[in-house]
Protein backbone atom coordinates (compact mmCIF):
# COMPACT_ATOMS: atom_id res chain seq x y z
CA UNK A 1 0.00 0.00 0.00
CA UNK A 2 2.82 2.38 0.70
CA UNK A 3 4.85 1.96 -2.22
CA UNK A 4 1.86 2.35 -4.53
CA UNK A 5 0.98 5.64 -2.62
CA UNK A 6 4.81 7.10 -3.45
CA UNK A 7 3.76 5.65 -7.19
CA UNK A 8 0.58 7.34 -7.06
CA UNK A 9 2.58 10.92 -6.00
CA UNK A 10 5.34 10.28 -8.69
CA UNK A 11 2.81 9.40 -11.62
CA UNK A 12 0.53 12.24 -10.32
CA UNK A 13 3.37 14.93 -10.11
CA UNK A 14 4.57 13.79 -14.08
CA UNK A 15 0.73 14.27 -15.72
CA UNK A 16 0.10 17.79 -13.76
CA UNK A 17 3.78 19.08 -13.80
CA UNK A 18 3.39 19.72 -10.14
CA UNK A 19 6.27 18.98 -7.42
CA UNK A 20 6.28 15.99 -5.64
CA UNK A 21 6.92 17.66 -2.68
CA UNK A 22 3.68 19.91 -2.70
CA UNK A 23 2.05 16.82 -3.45
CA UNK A 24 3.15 15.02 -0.09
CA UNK A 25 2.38 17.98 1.92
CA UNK A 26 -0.96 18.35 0.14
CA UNK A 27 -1.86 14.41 1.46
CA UNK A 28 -0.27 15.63 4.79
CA UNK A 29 -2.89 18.33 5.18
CA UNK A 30 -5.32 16.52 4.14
CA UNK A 31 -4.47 13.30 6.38
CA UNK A 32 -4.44 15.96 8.96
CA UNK A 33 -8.01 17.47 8.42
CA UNK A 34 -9.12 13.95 8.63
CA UNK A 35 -7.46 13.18 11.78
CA UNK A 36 -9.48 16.33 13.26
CA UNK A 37 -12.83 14.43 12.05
CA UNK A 38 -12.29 11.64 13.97
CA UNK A 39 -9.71 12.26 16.70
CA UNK A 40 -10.79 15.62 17.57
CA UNK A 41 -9.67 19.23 16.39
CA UNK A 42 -6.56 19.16 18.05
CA UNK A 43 -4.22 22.08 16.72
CA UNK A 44 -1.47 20.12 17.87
CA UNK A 45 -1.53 17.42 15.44
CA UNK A 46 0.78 16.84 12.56
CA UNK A 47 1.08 14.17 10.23
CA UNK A 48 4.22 13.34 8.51
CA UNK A 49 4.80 10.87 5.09
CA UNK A 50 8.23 9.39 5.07
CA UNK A 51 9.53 10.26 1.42
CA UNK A 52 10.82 7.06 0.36
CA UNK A 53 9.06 4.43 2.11
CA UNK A 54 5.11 6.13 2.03
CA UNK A 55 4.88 4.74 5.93
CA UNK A 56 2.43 7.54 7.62
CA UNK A 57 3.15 8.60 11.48
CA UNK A 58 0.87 11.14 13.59
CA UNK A 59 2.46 13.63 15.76
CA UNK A 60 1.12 15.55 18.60
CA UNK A 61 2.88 18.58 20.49
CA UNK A 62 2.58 18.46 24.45
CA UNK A 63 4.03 21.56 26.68
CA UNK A 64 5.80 20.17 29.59
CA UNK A 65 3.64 21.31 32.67
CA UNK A 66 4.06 20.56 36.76
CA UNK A 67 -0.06 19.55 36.63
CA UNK A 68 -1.67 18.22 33.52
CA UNK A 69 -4.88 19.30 33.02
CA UNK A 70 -5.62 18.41 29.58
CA UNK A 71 -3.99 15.31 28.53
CA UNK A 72 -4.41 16.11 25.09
CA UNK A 73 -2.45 19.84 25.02
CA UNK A 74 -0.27 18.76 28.07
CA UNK A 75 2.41 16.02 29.63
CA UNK A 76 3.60 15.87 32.95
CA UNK A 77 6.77 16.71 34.29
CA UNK A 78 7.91 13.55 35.06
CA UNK A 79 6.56 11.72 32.06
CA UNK A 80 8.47 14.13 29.47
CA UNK A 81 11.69 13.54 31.66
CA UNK A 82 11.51 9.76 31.00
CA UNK A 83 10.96 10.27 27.40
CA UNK A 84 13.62 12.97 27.26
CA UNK A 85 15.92 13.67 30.45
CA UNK A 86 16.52 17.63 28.83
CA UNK A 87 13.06 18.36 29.12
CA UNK A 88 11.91 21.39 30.75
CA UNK A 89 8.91 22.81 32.64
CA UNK A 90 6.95 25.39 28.96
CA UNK A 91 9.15 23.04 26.86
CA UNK A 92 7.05 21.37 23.98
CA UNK A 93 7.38 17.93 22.90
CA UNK A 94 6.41 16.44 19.93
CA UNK A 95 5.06 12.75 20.72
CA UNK A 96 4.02 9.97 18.35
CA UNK A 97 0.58 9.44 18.33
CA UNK A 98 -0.39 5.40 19.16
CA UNK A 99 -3.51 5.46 16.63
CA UNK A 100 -2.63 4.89 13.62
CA UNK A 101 -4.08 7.05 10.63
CA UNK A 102 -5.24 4.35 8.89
CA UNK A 103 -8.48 4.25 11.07
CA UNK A 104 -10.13 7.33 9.69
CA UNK A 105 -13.71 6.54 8.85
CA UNK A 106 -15.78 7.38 5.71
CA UNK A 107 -16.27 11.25 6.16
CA UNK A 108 -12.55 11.63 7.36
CA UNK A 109 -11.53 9.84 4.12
CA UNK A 110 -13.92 12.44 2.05
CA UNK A 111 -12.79 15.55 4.12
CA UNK A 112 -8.81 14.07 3.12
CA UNK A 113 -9.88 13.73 -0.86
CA UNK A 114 -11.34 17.19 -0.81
CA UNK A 115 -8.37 18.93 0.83
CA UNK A 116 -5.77 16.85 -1.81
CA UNK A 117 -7.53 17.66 -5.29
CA UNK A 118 -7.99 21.47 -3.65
CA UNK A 119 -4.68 21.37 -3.37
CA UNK A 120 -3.61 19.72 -6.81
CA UNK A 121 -6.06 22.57 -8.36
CA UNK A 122 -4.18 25.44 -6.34
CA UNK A 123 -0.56 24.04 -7.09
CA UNK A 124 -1.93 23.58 -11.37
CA UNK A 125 -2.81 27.08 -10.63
CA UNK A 126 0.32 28.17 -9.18
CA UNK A 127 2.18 26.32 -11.78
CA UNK A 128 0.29 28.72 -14.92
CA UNK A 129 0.43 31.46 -13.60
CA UNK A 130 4.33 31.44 -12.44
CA UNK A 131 4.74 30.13 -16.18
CA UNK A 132 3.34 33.63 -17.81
CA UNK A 133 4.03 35.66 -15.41
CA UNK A 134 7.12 36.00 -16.49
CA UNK A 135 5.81 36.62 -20.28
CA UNK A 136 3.98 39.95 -19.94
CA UNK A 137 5.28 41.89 -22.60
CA UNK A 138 5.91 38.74 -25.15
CA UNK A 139 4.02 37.63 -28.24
CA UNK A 140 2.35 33.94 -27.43
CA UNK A 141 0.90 32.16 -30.14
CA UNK A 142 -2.63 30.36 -29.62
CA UNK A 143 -6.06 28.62 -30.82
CA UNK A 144 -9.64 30.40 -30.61
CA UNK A 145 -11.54 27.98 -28.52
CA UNK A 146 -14.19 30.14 -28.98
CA UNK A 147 -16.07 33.98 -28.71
CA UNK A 148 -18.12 35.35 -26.02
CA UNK A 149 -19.80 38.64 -26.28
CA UNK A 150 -17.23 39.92 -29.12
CA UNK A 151 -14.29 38.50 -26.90
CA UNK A 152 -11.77 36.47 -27.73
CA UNK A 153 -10.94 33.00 -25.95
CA UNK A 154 -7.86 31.49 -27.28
CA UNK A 155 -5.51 28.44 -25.60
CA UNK A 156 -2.27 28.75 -25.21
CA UNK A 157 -1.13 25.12 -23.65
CA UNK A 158 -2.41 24.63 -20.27
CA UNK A 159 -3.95 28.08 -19.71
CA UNK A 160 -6.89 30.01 -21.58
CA UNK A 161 -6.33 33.41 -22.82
CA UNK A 162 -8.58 36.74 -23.84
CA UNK A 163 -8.16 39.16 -26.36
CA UNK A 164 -10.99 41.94 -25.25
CA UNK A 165 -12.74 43.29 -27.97
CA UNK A 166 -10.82 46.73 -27.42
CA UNK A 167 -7.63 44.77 -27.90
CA UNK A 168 -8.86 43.28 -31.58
CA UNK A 169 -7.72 45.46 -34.45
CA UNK A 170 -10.35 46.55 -36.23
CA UNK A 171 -12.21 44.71 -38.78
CA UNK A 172 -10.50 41.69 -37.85
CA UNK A 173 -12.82 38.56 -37.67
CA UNK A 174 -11.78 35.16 -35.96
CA UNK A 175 -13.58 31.70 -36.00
CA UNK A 176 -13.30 28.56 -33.66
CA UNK A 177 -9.91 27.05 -34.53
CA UNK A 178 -7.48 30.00 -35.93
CA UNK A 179 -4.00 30.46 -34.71
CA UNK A 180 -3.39 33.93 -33.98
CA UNK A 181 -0.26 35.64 -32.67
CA UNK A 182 -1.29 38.69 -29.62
CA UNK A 183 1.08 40.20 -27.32
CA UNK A 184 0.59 39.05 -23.18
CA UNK A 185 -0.81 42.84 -21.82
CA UNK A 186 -1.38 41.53 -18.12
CA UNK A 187 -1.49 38.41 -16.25
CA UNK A 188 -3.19 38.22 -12.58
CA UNK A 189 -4.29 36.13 -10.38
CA UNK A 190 -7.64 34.95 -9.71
CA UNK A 191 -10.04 32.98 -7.75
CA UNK A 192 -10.48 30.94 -11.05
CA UNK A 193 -6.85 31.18 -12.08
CA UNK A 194 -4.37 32.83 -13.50
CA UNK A 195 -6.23 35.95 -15.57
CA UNK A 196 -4.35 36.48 -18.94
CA UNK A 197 -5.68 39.22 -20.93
CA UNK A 198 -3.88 39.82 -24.42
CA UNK A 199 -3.82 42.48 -27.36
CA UNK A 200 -3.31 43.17 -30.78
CA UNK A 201 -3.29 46.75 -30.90
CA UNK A 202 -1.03 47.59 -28.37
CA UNK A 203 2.60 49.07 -29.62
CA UNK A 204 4.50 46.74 -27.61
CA UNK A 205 3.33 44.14 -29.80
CA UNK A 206 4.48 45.93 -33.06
CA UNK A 207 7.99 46.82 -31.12
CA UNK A 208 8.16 42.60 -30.57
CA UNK A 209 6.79 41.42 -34.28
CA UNK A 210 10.00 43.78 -35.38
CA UNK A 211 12.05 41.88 -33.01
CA UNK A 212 10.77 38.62 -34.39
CA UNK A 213 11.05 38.84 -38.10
CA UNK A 214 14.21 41.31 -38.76
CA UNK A 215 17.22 39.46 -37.15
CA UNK A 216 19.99 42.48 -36.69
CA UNK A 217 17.04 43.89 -34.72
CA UNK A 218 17.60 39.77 -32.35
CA UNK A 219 21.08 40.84 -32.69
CA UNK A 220 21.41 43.89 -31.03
CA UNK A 221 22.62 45.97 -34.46
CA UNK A 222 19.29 47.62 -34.71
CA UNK A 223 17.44 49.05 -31.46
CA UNK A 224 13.90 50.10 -31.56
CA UNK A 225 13.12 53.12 -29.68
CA UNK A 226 9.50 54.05 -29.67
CA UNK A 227 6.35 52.76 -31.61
CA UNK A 228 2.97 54.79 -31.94
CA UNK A 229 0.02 53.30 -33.29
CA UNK A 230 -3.63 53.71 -34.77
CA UNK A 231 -4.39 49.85 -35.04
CA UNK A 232 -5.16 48.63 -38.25
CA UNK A 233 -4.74 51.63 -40.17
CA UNK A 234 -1.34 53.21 -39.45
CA UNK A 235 2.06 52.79 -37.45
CA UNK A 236 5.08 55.06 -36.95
CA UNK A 237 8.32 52.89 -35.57
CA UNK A 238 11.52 54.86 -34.94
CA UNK A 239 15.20 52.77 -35.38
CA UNK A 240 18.42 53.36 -34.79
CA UNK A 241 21.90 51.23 -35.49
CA UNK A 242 24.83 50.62 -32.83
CA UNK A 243 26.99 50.38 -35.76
CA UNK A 244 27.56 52.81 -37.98
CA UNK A 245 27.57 50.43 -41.29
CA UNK A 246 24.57 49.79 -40.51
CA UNK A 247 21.28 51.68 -42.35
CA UNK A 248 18.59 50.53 -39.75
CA UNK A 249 15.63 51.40 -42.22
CA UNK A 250 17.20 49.69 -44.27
CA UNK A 251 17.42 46.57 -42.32
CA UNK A 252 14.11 46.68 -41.57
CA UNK A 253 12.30 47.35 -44.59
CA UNK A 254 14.25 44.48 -46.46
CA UNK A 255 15.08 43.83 -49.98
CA UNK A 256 12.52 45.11 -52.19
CA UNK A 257 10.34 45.42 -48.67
CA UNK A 258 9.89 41.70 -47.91
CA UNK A 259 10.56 42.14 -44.36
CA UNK A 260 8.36 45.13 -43.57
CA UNK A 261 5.52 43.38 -45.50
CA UNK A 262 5.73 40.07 -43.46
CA UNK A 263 4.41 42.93 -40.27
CA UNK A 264 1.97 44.38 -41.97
CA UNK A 265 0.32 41.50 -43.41
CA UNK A 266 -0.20 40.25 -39.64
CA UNK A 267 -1.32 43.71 -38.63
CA UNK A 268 -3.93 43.03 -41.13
CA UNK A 269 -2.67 45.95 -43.65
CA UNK A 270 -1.42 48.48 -41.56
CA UNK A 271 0.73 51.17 -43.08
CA UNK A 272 3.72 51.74 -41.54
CA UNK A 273 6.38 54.04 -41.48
CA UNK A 274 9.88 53.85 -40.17
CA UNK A 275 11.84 56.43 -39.67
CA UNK A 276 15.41 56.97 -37.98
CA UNK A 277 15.73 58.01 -34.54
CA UNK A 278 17.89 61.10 -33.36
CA UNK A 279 19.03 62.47 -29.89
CA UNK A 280 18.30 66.18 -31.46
CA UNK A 281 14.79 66.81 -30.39
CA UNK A 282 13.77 68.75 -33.30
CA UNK A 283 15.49 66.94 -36.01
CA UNK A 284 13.07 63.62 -34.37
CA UNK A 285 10.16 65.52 -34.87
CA UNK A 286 10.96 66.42 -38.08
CA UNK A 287 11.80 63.05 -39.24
CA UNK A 288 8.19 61.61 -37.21
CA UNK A 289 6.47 63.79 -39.28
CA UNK A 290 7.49 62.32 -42.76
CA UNK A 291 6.44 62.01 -45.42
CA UNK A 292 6.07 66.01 -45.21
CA UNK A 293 9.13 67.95 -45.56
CA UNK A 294 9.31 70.49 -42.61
CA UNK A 295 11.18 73.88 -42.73
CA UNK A 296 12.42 74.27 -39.23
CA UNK A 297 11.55 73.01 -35.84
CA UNK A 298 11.65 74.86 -32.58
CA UNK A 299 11.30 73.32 -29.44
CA UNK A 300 9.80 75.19 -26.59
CA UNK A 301 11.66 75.71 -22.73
CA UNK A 302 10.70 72.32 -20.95
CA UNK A 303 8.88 74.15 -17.72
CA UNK A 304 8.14 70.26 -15.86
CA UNK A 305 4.22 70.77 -16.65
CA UNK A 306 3.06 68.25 -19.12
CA UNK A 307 4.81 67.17 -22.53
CA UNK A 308 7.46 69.33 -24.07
CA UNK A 309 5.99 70.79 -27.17
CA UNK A 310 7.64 72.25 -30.71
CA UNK A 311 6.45 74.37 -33.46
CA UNK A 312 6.70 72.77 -36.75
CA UNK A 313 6.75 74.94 -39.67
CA UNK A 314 6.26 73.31 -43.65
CA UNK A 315 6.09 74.91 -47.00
CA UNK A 316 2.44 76.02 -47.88
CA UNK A 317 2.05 72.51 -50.01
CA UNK A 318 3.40 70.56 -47.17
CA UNK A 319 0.75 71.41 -44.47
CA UNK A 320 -2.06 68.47 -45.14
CA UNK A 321 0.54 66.09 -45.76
CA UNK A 322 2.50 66.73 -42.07
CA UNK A 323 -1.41 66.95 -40.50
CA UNK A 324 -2.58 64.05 -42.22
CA UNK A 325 -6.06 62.62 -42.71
CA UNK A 326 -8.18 63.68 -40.10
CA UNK A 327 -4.60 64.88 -38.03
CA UNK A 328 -3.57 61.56 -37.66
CA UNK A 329 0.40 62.02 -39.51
CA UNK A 330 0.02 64.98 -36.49
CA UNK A 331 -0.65 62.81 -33.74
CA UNK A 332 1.36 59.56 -34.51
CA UNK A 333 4.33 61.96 -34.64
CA UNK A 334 3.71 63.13 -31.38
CA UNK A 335 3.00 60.21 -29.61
CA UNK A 336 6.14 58.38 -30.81
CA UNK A 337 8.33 61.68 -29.87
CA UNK A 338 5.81 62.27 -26.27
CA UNK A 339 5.34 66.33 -27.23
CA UNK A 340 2.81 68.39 -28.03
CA UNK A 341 3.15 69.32 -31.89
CA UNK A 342 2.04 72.42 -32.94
CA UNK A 343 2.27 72.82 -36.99
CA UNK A 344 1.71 75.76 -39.29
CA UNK A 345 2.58 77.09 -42.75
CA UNK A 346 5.36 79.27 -43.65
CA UNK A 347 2.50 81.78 -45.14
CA UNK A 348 0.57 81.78 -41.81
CA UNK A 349 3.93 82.11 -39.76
CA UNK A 350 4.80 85.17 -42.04
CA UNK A 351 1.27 86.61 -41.95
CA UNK A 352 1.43 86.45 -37.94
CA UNK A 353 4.77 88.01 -38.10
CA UNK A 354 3.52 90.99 -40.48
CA UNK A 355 0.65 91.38 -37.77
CA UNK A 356 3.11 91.44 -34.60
CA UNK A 357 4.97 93.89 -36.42
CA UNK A 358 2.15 96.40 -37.60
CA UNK A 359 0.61 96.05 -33.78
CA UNK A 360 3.82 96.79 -32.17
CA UNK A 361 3.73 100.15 -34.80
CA UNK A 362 0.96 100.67 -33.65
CA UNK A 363 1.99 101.59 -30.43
CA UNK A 364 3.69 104.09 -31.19
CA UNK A 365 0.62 106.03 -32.74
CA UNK A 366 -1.18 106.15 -29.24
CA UNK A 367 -1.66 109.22 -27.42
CA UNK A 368 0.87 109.24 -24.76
CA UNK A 369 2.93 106.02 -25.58
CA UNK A 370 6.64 107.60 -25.85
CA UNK A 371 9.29 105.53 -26.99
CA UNK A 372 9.68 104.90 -22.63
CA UNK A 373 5.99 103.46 -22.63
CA UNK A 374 7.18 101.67 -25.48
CA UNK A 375 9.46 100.00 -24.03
CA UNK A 376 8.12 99.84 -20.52
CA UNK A 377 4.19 98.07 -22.35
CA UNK A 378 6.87 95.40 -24.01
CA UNK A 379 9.03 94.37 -21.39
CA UNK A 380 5.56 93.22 -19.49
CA UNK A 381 4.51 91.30 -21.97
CA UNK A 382 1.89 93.87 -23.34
CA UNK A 383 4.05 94.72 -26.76
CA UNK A 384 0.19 94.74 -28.81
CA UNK A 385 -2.88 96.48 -28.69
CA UNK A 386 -4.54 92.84 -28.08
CA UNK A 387 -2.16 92.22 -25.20
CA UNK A 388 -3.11 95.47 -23.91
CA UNK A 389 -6.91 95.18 -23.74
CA UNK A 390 -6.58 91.55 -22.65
CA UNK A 391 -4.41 92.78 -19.79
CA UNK A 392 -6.95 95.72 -18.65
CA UNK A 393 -6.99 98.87 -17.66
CA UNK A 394 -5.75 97.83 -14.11
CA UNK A 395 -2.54 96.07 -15.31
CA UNK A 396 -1.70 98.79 -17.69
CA UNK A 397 -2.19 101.78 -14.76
CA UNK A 398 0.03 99.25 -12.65
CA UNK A 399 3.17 100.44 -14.83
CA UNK A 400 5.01 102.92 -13.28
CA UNK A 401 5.82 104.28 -17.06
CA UNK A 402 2.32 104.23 -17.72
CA UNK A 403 0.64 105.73 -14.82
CA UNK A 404 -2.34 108.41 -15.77
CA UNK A 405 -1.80 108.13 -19.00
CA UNK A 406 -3.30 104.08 -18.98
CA UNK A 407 -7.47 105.27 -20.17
CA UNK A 408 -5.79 106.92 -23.15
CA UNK A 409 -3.63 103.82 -24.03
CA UNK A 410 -6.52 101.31 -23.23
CA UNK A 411 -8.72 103.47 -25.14
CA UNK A 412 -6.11 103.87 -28.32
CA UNK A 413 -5.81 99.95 -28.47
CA UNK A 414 -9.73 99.41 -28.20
CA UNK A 415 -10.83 101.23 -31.05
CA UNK A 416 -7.63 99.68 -32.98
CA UNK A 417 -8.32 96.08 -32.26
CA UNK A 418 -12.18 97.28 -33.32
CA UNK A 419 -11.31 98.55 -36.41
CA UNK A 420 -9.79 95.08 -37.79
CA UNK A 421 -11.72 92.84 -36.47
CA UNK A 422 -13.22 90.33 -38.94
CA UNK A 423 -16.25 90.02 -40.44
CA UNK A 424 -18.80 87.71 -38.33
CA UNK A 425 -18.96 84.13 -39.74
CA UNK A 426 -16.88 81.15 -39.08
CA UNK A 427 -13.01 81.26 -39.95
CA UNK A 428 -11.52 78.68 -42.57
CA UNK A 429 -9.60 75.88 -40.56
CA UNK A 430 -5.71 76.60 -40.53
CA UNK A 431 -3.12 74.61 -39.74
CA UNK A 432 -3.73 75.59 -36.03
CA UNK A 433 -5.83 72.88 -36.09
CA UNK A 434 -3.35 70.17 -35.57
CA UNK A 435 -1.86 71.57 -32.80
CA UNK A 436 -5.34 70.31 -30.85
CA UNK A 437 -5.26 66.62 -32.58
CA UNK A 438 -1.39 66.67 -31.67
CA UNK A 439 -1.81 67.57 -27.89
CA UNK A 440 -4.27 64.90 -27.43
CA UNK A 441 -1.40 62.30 -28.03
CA UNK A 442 -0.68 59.85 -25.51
CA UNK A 443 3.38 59.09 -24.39
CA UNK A 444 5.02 57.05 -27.08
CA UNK A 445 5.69 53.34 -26.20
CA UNK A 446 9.28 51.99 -26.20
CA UNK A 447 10.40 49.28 -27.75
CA UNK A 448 12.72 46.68 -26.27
């Protein structure tokens, strides 16, 4: 009998991967609620399985006392000495118990199955989750078992696994049976298991497909530093090579663009664009927003409140192709660089330059602004007639340079600002625009 339980343990340990170990402890435990069924719920009790031979002994801890009241919890003085001449009065002993286990009756047995396939199911559990645990972040391959409520159930070896409909790229349709590749997003624990929730859209999982199919990228030769993403429709991934011989979009688009197909096809479509990475701030924005040519960039004093941002100026023809359909060249770019990307034309830049000039002349024309006022109205920030009526007639009388003469001013710049103002009726959209689609971007994602 005790030679087929250590066979039972071994052969049991093999099919569910578990350790033997946990196994003999699990029968332990259980042995040991069983021994509380029908020898009473001693907390005292333990129950050990020698490893090699399966013989079962029960144990009971006694504290050495000078008067026994409970036999059970206690041992006498005396007694403990004969057993073991060190023993000491609040010392415990552990004593074997004369009943064997063997004499557990029907509900003891049932209590001791319970407690060992709870345990099996906890250690199986265990077992899963320690082995993706360590996967977050990884592409796993696996079988739709099947779809519930637009979700995703696939099987990837011993564990199940959902893609959320959120995490599905668009348009993409799966039946009972497909193999599909998703990237590992979160794994948790759970009263019913380890919880492991994939995606498809997410731009780690671009970041690993380049990984997988372009091998100077496994090699360490090409890095990828950031990926930004509109699932399904379009994908910006900036490169860069630890060796100088090396053309990293190169590498990564492939001869005659096998390798960058190979990704797309398994992103169903998705256009993407790869583009080299620099440690200059503006020349990365200007290369994120390609395929326009940009004029200059001109990154903006990082003040530690929210995303640096940069003003992108392009030639007049070059403004819809940096913004994009619907702004969305605009705000890839600035979710793979993580600022806020404000973009205009070289005719509106000019244009607002003519108009900062002709409202700073204008200044001059005022009653009572001398070429001190001048100065004083520019230095604090209130260099145009806009500026000035924003401020208010407080703010302006608050110059010492100013002083009395602040109604006249505020007055002056009033009727100026009145007589250009535009006609009522909605303005055209300018390139403005993409400065709001742009600022909505989230952090880029790196790839490692």
């Amino acid at each position: 009998m005790n030679r087929e339980l250590i066979m039972v343990i071994e052969q049991l340990g093999r099919e569910k991967g578990i350790d033997k170990e946990i196994l003999f402890e699990a029968l332990e435990s259980a042995l040991l609620s069983a021994s509380r069924k029908s020898l009473g719920p001693a907390d005292n009790v333990r129950i050990h399985i020698d490893r090699k031979t399966g013989e079962m002994r029960a144990y009971a801890r006694r504290k050495v006392v000078a008067e026994v009241v409970d036999p059970k919890l206690e041992i006498g003085l005396d007694e403990a000495k004969a057993l073991n001449p060190a023993a000491e009065l609040d010392d415990e002993l552990e004593l074997e118990q004369e009943r064997p286990p063997q004499d557990f009756g029907r509900i003891a047995a049932q209590t001791a199955k319970q407690v060992i396939l709870q345990k099996v199911r906890d250690a199986e559990r265990e077992g899963i989750y320690s082995e993706f645990a360590g996967k977050e972040g990884q592409i796993l391959r696996g079988v739709v078992h099947r779809i519930e409520k637009r979700n995703v159930i696939l099987e990837i070896g011993k564990a199940e696994a959902i893609l959320p409909e959120r995490e599905q790229i668009p348009g993409e349709r799966y039946n009972p049976g497909d193999r599909i590749r998703a990237f590992v997003l979160e794994v948790r624990r759970s009263t019913k298991g380890p919880q492991i929730t994939l995606s498809r859209t997410h731009p780690g999982y671009l970041a690993r497909l380049f990984e997988t199919e372009i091998p100077e990228i496994q090699e360490g030769i090409v890095v990828v530093k950031a990926t930004a993403r509109e699932a399904g429709e379009r994908a910006k991934v900036a490169v860069a090579s630890t060796k100088r011989d090396v053309d990293p979009i190169g590498a990564c688009v492939g001869l005659r663009g096998t390798r960058i197909q190979v990704i797309s096809r398994e992103l169903r479509g998705e256009k993407i664009d790869i583009i080299e990475w620099s440690h200059d701030p503006a020349t990365f924005v200007a290369r994120a927003l390609s395929p326009a040519k940009v004029s200059s960039v001109t990154i903006a004093e990082d003040t530690g409140e929210g995303p640096a941002s940069a003003l992108v100026i392009v030639p007049d023809n070059q403004l819809s192709l940096a913004i994009g359909k619907k702004g969305q060249n605009a705000r890839l770019a600035a979710k793979l660089t993580g600022m806020r990307i404000d973009i205009k034309s070289e005719s509106e830049v000019e244009a607002e330059r003519a108009a900062a000039e002709e409202a700073r002349a204008a200044l001059a024309t005022f009653a009572g602004a001398t070429p001190e006022v001048v100065e004083a109205l520019e230095g604090a920030g209130l260099g145009s007639p806009q500026a000035i009526v924003e401020a208010g007639r407080e703010a302006l009388a608050a110059l010492p340079a100013v002083g009395d003469r602040a109604d006249k001013i505020y007055a002056a710049a009033a009727e100026w600002l009145a007589s250009r103002a535009e006609p009522a009726g909605a303005p055209e959209a300018t390139a403005a625009d993409a400065e709001a689609t742009a600022a909505d971007a989230e952090p880029p994602s790196a790839g490692t």
